[in-house]
C-alpha atoms as a PDB file:
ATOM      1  CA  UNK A   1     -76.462  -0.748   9.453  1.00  0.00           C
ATOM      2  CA  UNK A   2     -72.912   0.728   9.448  1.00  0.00           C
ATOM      3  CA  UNK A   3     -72.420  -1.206  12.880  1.00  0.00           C
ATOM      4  CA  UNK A   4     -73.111  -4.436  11.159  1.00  0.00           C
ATOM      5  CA  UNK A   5     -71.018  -3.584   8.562  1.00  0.00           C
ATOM      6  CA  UNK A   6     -68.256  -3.043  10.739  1.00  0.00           C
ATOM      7  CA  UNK A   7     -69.280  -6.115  12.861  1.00  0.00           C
ATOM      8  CA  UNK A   8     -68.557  -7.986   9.454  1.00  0.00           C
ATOM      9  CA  UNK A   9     -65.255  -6.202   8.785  1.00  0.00           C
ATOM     10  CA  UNK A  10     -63.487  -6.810  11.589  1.00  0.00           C
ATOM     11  CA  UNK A  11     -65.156 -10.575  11.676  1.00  0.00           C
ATOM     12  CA  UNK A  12     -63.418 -10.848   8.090  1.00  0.00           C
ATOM     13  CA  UNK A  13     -60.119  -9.748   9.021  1.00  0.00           C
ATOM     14  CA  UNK A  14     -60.053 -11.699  12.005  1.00  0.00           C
ATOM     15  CA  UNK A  15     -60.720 -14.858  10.141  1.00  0.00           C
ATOM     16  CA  UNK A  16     -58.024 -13.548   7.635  1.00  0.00           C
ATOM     17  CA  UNK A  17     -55.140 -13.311  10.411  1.00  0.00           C
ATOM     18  CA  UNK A  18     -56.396 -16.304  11.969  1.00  0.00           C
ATOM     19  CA  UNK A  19     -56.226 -18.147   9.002  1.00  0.00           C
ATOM     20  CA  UNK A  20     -52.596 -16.544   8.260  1.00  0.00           C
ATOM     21  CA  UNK A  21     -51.344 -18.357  11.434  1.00  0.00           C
ATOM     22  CA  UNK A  22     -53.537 -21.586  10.773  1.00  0.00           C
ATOM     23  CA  UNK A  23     -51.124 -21.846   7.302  1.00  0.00           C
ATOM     24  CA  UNK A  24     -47.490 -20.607   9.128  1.00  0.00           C
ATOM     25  CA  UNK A  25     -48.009 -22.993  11.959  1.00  0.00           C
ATOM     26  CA  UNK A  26     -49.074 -25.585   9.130  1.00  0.00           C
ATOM     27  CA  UNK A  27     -45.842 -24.307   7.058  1.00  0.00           C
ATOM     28  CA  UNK A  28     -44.067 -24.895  10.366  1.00  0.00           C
ATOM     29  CA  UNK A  29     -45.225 -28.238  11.039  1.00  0.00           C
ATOM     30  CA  UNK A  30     -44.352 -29.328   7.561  1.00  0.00           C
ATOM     31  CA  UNK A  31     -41.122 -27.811   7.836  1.00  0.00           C
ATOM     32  CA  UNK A  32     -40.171 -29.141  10.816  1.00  0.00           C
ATOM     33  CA  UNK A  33     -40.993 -32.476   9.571  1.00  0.00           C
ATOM     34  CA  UNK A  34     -39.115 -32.099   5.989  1.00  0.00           C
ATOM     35  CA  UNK A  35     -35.790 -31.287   8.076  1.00  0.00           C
ATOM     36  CA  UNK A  36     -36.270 -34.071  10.430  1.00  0.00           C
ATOM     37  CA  UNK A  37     -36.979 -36.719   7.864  1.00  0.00           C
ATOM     38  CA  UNK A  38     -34.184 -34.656   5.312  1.00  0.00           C
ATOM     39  CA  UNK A  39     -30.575 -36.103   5.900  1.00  0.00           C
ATOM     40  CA  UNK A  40     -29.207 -33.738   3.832  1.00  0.00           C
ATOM     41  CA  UNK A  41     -30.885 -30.980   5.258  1.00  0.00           C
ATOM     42  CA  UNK A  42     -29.797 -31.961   9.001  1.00  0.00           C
ATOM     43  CA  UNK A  43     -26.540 -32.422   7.430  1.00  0.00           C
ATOM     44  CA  UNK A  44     -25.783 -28.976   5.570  1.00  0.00           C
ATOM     45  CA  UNK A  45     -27.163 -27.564   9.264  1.00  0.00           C
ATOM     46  CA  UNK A  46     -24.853 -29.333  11.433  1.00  0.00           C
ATOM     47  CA  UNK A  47     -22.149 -28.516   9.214  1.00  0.00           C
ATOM     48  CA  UNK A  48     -22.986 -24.755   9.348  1.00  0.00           C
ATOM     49  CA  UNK A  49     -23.132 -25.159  13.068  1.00  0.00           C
ATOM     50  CA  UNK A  50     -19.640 -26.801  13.137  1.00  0.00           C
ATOM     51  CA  UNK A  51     -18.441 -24.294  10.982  1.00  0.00           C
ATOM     52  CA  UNK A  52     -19.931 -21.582  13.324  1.00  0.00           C
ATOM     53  CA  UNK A  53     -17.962 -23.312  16.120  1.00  0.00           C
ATOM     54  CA  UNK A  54     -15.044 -23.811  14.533  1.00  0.00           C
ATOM     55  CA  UNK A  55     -14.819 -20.467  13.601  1.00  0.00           C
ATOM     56  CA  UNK A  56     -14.869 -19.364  17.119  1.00  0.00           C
ATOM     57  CA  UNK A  57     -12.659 -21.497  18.288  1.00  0.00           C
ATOM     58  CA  UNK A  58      -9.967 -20.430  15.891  1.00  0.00           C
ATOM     59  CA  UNK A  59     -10.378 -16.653  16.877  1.00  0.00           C
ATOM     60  CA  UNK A  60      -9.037 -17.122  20.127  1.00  0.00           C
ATOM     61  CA  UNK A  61      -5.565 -18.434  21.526  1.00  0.00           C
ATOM     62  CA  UNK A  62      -4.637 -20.299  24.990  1.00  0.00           C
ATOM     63  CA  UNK A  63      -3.688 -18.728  27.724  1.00  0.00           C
ATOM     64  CA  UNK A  64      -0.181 -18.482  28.287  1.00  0.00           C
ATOM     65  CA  UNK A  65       2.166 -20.747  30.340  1.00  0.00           C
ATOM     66  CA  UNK A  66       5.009 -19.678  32.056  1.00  0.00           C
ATOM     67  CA  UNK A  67       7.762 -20.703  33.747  1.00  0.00           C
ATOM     68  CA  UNK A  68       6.952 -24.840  32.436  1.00  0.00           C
ATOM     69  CA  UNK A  69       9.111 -27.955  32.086  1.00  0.00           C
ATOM     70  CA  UNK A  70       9.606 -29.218  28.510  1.00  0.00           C
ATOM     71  CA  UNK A  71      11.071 -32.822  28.258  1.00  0.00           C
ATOM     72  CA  UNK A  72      11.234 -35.329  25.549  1.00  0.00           C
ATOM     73  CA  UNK A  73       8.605 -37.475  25.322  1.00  0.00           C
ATOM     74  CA  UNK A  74       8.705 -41.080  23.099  1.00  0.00           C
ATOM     75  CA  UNK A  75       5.759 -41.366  20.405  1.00  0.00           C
ATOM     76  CA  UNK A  76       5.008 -43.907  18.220  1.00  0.00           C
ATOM     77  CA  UNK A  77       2.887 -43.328  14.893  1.00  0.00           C
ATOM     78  CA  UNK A  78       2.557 -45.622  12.268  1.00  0.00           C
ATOM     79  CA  UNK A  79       3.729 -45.190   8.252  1.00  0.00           C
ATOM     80  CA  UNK A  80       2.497 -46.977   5.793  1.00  0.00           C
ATOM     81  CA  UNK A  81       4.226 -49.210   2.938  1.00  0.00           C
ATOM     82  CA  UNK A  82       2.875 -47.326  -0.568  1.00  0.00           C
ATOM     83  CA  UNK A  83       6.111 -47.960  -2.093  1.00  0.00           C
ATOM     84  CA  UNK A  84       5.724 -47.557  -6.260  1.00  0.00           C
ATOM     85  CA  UNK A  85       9.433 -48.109  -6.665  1.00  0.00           C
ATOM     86  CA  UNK A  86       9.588 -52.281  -4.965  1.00  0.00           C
ATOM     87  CA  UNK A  87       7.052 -54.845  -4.639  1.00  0.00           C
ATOM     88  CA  UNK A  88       5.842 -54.416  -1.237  1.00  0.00           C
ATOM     89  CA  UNK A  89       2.556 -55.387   0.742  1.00  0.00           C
ATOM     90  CA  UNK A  90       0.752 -54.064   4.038  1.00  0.00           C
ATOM     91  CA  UNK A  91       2.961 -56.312   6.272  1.00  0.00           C
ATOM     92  CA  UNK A  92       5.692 -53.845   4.990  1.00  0.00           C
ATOM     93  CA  UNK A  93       3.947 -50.772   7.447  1.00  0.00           C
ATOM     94  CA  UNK A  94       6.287 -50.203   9.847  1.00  0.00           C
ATOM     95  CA  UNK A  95       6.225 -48.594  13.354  1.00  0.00           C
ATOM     96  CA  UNK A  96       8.138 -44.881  13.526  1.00  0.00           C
ATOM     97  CA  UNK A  97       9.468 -43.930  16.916  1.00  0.00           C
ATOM     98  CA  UNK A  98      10.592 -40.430  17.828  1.00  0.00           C
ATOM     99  CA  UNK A  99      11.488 -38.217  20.630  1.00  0.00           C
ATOM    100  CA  UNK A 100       8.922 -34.660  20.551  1.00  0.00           C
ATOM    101  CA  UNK A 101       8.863 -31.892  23.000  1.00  0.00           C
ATOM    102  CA  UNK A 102       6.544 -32.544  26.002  1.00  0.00           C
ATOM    103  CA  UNK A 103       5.239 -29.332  28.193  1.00  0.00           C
ATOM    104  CA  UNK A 104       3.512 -31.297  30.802  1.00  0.00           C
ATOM    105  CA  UNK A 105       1.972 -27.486  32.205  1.00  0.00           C
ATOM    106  CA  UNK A 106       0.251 -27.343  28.402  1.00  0.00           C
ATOM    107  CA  UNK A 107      -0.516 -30.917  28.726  1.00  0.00           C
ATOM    108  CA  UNK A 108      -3.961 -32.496  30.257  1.00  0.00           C
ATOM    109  CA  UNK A 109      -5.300 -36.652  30.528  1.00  0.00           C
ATOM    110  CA  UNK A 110      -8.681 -37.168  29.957  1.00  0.00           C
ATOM    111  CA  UNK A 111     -10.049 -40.211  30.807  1.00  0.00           C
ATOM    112  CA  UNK A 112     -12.944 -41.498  29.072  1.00  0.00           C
ATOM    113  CA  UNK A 113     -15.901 -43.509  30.447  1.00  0.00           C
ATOM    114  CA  UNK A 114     -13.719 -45.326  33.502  1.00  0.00           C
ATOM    115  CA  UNK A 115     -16.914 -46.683  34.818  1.00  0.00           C
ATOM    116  CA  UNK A 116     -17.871 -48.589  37.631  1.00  0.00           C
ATOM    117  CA  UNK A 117     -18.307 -52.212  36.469  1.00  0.00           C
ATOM    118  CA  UNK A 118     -19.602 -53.297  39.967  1.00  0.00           C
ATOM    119  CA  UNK A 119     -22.944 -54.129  38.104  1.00  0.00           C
ATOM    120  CA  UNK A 120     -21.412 -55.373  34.610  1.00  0.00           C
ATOM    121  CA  UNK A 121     -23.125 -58.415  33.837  1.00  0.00           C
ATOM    122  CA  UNK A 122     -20.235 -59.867  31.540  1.00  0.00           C
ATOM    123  CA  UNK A 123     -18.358 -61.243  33.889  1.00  0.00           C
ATOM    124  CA  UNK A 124     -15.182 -61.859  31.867  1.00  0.00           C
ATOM    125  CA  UNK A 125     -14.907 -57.756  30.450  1.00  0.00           C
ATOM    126  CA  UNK A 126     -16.092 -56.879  34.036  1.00  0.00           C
ATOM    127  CA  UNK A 127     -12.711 -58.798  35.535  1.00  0.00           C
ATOM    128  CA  UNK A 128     -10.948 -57.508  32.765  1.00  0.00           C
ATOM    129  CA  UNK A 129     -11.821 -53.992  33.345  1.00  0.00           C
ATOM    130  CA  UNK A 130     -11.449 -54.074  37.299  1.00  0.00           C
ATOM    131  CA  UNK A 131      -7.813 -55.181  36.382  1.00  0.00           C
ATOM    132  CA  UNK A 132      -7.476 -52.581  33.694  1.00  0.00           C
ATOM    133  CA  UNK A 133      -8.715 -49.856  36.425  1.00  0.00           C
ATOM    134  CA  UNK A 134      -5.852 -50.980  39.153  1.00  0.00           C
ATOM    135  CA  UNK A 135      -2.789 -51.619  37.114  1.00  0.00           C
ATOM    136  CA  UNK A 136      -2.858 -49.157  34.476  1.00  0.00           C
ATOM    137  CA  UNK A 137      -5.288 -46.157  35.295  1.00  0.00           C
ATOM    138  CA  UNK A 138      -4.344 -45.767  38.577  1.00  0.00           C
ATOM    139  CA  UNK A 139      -1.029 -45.293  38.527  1.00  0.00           C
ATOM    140  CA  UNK A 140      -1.631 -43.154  35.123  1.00  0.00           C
ATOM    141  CA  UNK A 141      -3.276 -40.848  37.723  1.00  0.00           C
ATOM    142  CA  UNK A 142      -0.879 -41.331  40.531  1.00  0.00           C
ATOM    143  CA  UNK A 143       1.917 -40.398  37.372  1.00  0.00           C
ATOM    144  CA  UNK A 144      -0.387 -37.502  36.461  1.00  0.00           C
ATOM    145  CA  UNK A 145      -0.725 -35.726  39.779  1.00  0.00           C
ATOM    146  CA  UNK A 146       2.810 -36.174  41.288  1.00  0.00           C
ATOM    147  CA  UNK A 147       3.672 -34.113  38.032  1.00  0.00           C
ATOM    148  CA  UNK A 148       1.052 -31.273  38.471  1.00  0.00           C
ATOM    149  CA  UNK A 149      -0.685 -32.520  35.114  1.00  0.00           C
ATOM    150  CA  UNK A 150      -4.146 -31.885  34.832  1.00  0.00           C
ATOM    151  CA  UNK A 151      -6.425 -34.797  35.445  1.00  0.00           C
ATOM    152  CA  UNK A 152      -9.653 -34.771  33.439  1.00  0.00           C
ATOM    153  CA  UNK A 153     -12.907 -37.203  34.239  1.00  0.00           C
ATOM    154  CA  UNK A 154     -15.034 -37.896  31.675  1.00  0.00           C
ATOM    155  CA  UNK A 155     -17.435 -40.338  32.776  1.00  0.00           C
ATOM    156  CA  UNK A 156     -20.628 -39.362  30.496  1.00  0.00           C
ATOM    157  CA  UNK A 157     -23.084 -39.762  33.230  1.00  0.00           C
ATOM    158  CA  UNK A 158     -22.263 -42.759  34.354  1.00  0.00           C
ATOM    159  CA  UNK A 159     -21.093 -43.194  38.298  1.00  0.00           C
ATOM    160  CA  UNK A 160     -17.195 -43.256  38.117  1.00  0.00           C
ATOM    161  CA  UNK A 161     -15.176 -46.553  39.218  1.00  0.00           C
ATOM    162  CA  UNK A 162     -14.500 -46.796  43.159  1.00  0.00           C
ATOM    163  CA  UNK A 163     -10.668 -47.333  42.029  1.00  0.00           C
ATOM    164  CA  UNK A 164     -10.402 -43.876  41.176  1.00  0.00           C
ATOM    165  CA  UNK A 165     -10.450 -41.445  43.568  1.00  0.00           C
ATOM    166  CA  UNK A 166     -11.476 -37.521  42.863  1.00  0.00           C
ATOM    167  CA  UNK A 167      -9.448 -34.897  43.800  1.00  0.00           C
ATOM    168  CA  UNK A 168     -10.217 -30.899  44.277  1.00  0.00           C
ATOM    169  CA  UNK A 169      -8.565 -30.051  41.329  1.00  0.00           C
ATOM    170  CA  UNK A 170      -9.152 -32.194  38.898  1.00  0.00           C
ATOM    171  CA  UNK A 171     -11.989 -31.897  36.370  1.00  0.00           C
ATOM    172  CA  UNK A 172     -15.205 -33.660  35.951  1.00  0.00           C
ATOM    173  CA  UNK A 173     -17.373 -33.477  32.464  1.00  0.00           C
ATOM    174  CA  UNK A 174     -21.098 -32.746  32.993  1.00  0.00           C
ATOM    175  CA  UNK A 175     -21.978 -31.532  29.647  1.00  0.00           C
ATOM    176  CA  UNK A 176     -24.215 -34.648  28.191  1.00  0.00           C
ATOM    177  CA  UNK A 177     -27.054 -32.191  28.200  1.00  0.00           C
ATOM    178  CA  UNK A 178     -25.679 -30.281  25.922  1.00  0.00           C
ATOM    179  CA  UNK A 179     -25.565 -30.822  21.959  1.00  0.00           C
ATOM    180  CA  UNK A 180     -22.462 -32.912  20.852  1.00  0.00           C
ATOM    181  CA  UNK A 181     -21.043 -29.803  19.375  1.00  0.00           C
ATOM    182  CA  UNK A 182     -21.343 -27.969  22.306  1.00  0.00           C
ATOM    183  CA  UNK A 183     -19.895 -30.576  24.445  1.00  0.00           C
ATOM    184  CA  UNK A 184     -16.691 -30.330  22.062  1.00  0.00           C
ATOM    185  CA  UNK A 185     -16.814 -26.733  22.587  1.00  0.00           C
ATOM    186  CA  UNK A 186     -17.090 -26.897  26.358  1.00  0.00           C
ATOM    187  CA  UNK A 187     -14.147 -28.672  26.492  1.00  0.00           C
ATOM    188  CA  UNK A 188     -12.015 -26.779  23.877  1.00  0.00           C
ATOM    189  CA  UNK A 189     -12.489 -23.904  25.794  1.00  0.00           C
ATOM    190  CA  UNK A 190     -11.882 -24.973  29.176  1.00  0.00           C
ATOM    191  CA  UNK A 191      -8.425 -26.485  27.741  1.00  0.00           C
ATOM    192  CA  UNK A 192      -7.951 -22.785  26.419  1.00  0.00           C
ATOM    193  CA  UNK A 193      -8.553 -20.956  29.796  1.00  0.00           C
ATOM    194  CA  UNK A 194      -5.967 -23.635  31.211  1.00  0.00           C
ATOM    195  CA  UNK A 195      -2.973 -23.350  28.337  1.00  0.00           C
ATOM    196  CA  UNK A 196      -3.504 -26.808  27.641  1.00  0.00           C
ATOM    197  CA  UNK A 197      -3.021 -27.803  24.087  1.00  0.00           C
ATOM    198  CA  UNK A 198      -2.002 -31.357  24.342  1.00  0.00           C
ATOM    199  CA  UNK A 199      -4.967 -33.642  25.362  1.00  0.00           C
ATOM    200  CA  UNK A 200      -3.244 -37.027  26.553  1.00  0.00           C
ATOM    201  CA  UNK A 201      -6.377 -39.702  25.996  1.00  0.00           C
ATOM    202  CA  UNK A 202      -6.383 -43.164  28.065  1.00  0.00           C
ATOM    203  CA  UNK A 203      -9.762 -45.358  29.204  1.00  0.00           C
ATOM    204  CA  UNK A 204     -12.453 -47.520  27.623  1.00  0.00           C
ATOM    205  CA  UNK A 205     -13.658 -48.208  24.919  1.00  0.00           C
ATOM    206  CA  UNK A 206     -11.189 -47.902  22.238  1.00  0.00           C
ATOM    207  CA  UNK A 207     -13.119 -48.024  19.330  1.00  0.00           C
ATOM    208  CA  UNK A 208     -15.826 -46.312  20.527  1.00  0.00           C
ATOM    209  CA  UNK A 209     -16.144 -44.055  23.922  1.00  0.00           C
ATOM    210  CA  UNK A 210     -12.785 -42.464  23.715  1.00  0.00           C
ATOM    211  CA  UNK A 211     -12.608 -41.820  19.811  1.00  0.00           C
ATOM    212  CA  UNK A 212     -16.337 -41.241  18.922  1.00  0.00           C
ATOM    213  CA  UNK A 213     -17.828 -39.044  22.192  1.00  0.00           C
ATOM    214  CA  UNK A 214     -17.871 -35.219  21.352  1.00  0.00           C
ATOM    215  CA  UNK A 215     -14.936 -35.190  23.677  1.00  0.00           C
ATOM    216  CA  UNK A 216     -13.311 -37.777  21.768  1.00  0.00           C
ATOM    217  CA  UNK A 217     -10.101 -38.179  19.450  1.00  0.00           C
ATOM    218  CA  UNK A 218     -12.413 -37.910  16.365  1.00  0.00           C
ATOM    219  CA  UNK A 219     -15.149 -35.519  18.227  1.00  0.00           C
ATOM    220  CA  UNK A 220     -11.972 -32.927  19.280  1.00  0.00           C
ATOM    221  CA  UNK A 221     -10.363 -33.457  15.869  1.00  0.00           C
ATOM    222  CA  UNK A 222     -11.200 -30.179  14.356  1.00  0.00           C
ATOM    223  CA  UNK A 223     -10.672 -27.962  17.877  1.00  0.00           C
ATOM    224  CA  UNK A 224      -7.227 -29.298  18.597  1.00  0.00           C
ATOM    225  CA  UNK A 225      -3.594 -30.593  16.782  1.00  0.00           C
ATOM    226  CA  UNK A 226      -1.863 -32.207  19.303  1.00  0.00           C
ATOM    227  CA  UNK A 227      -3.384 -35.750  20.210  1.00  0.00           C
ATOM    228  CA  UNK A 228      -1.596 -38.616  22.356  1.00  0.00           C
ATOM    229  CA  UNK A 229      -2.758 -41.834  22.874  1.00  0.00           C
ATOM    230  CA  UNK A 230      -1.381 -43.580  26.117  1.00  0.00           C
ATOM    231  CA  UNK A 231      -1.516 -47.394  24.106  1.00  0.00           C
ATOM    232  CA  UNK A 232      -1.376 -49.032  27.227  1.00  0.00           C
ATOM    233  CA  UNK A 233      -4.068 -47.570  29.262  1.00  0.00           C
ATOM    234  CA  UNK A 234      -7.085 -47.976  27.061  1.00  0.00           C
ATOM    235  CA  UNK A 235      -9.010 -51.169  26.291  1.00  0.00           C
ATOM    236  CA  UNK A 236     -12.328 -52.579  23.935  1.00  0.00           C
ATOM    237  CA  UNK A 237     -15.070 -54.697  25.073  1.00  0.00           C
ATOM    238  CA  UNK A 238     -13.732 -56.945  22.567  1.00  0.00           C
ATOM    239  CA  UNK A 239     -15.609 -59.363  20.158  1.00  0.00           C
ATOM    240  CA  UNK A 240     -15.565 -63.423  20.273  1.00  0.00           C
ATOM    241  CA  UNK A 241     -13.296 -62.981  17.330  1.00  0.00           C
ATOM    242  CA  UNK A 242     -10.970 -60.408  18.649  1.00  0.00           C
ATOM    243  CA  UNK A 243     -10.517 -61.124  22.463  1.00  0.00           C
ATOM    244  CA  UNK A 244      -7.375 -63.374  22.053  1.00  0.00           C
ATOM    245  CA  UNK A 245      -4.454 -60.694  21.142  1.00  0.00           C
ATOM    246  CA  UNK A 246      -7.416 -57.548  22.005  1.00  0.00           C
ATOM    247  CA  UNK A 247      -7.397 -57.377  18.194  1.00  0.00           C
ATOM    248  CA  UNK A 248      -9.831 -54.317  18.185  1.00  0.00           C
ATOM    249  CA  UNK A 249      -7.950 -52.181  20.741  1.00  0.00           C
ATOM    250  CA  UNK A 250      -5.215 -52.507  18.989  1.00  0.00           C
ATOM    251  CA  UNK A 251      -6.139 -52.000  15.218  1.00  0.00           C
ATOM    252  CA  UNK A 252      -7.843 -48.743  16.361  1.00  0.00           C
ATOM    253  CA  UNK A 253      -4.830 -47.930  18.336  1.00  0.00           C
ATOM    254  CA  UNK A 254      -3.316 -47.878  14.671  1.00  0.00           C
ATOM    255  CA  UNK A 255      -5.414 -45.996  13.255  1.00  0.00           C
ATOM    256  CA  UNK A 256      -5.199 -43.083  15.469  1.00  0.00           C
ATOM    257  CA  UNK A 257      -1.383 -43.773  14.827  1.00  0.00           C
ATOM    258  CA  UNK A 258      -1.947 -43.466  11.363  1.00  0.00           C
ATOM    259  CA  UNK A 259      -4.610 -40.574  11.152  1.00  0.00           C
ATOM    260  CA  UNK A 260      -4.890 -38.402  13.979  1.00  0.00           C
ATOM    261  CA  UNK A 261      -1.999 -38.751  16.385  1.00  0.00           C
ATOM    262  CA  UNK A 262       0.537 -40.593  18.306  1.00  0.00           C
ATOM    263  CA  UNK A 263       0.750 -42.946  20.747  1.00  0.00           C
ATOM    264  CA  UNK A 264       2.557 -43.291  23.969  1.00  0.00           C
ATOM    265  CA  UNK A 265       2.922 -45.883  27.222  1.00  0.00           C
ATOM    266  CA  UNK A 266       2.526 -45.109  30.737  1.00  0.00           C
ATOM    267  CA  UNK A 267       6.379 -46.148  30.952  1.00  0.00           C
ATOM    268  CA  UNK A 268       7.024 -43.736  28.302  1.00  0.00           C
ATOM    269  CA  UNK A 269       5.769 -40.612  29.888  1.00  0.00           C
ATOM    270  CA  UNK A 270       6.737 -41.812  33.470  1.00  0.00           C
ATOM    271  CA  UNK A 271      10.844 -42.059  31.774  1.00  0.00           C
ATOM    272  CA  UNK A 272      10.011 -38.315  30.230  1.00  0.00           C
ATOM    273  CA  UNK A 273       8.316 -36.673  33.363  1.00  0.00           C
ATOM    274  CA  UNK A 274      11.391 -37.638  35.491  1.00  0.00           C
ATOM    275  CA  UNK A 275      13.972 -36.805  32.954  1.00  0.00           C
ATOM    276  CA  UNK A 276      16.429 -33.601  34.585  1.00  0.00           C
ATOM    277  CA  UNK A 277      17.092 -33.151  30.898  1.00  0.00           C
ATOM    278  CA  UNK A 278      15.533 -30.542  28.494  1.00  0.00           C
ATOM    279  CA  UNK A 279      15.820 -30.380  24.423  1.00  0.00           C
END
C-alpha cells in the first residue's frame, strides 16, 4: 500500500514538472512569436544592441600612428540656402570647397560591391560598369597603393571584378554571416587596430550598396566621424528617368555632402598625395 502510494507521488510530480515545461516551452513559443511579429519590440532590441555596441566602441581609442604624412586634401560639402533675412529658394544651395588635413597612414578606401558584371544581364549598366571598373577604380587603387594607403574589398559575397587585382596586404570583408551590427563592428575595429580613422568610400551602388550595407556611410555612421566620398568613383544602376545626367548618383552624392560627410575626386587626392607641402 505505501508503495502504491509512492508509485502515485512521484507519478504526480512527474506530470507536474512535465507539465511546467509543456507551459515554458508554450510561453516560449508564444514569445518568440510576439517579438517576431512585434516591430516595436525588434526595434527597442536592436537599439539596445546598438547601444551595447556603441558603447564598446567608444571605450577604446586607435592605435597610434607615427612618423605619417599630413597634406591638404580638397573637400566639397554642400550648404544649404535657409536664408530668413532675403527671398531665396533651393537653387540658392551652394557648393563649399575647403582645404582639411589629410593623414593618408590614418586613412583607408573601401570599396563597396565592385563586382564582376561578366554575367550582368543589363547590358547597358553592365558596359557602363566595366568602364566604371577601368577608368576610375583602377587607378583609385593604383593611387591608393603607390601611397601605402590601405586598400579595403568589400565585395559582400559576391566574386570580385577581374579588373581588380588582390594584393597581400590589402583587406577583404567576409563578415555577411554575421548580424549587420556585427559586421559594423568587425570593421570598426579592424580600422582601430590599424589607426585608421578616415574611411575614404568609392564603388557601386550609390544609393544603396555603399551607403546602406553595415559597412556603409549610413551603417558606419555611429562608429566613425570622418567620412569621404571619392564623387567620381562611385556610380547607381540608374532608373529610366535618371540615366541621362546619372541623376541618382549624384543627388545621393549630395546628400552625403549635406549629412554625413564630404566629398572628394580621384584628381583631388592624387594633387594632395603628391603635394611636398604640409599645413
Amino acid at each position: 500500500m505505501k508503495l502504491q502510494f509512492l508509485r502515485r507521488v512521484k507519478m504526480k510530480s512527474l506530470l507536474k514538472k512535465s507539465f511546467a515545461c509543456l507551459l515554458l516551452l508554450l510561453l516560449g513559443a508564444f514569445l518568440g512569436i510576439y517579438l517576431q511579429r512585434n516591430d516595436s519590440i525588434k526595434i527597442y532590441i536592436n537599439s539596445l544592441l546598438e547601444e551595447g555596441i556603441l558603447s564598446y566602441a567608444r571605450s577604446t581609442d586607435f592605435n597610434d600612428v607615427e612618423n605619417s604624412k599630413v597634406n591638404l586634401l580638397e573637400v566639397r560639402s554642400i550648404e544649404l540656402s535657409r536664408d530668413s533675412d532675403t527671398y531665396d529658394t533651393e537653387i540658392d544651395s551652394k557648393y563649399i570647397l575647403r582645404k582639411r588635413e589629410f593623414n593618408q597612414a590614418r586613412a583607408a578606401i573601401i570599396l563597396i560591391d565592385i563586382w564582376d558584371t561578366s554575367k550582368e544581364p543589363n547590358d547597358g549598366f553592365k558596359e557602363r560598369h566595366e568602364s566604371f571598373v577601368l577608368n576610375k577604380i583602377v587607378p583609385l587603387i593604383n593611387l591608393a597603393r603607390k601611397h601605402k594607403i590601405q586598400v579595403i574589398h568589400s565585395p559582400h559575397s559576391s566574386p570580385i571584378s577581374k579588373h581588380v587585382l588582390i594584393e597581400p596586404q590589402d583587406i577583404v570583408l567576409e563578415v555577411d554571416n554575421l548580424p549587420f551590427q556585427m559586421q559594423s563592428l568587425y570593421l570598426h575595429n579592424l580600422l582601430k587596430e590599424r589607426g585608421i580613422s578616415t574611411l575614404l568610400y568609392a564603388g557601386n551602388s550609390t544609393h544603396k550598396c555603399l551607403f546602406d550595407r553595415p559597412d556603409g556611410i549610413y551603417g558606419m555612421r555611429k562608429l566613425m566621424d570622418d567620412f569621404i566620398l571619392v564623387r567620381d568613383a562611385t556610380m547607381a544602376f540608374e532608373y529610366h528617368t535618371t540615366l541621362e545626367g546619372e541623376l541618382v548618383k549624384n543627388v545621393f552624392t549630395n546628400y552625403i555632402e549635406e549629412s554625413f560627410g564630404t566629398s572628394t575626386t580621384i584628381n583631388d587626392l592624387n594633387m594632395s598625395l603628391s603635394s611636398p607641402e604640409s599645413p
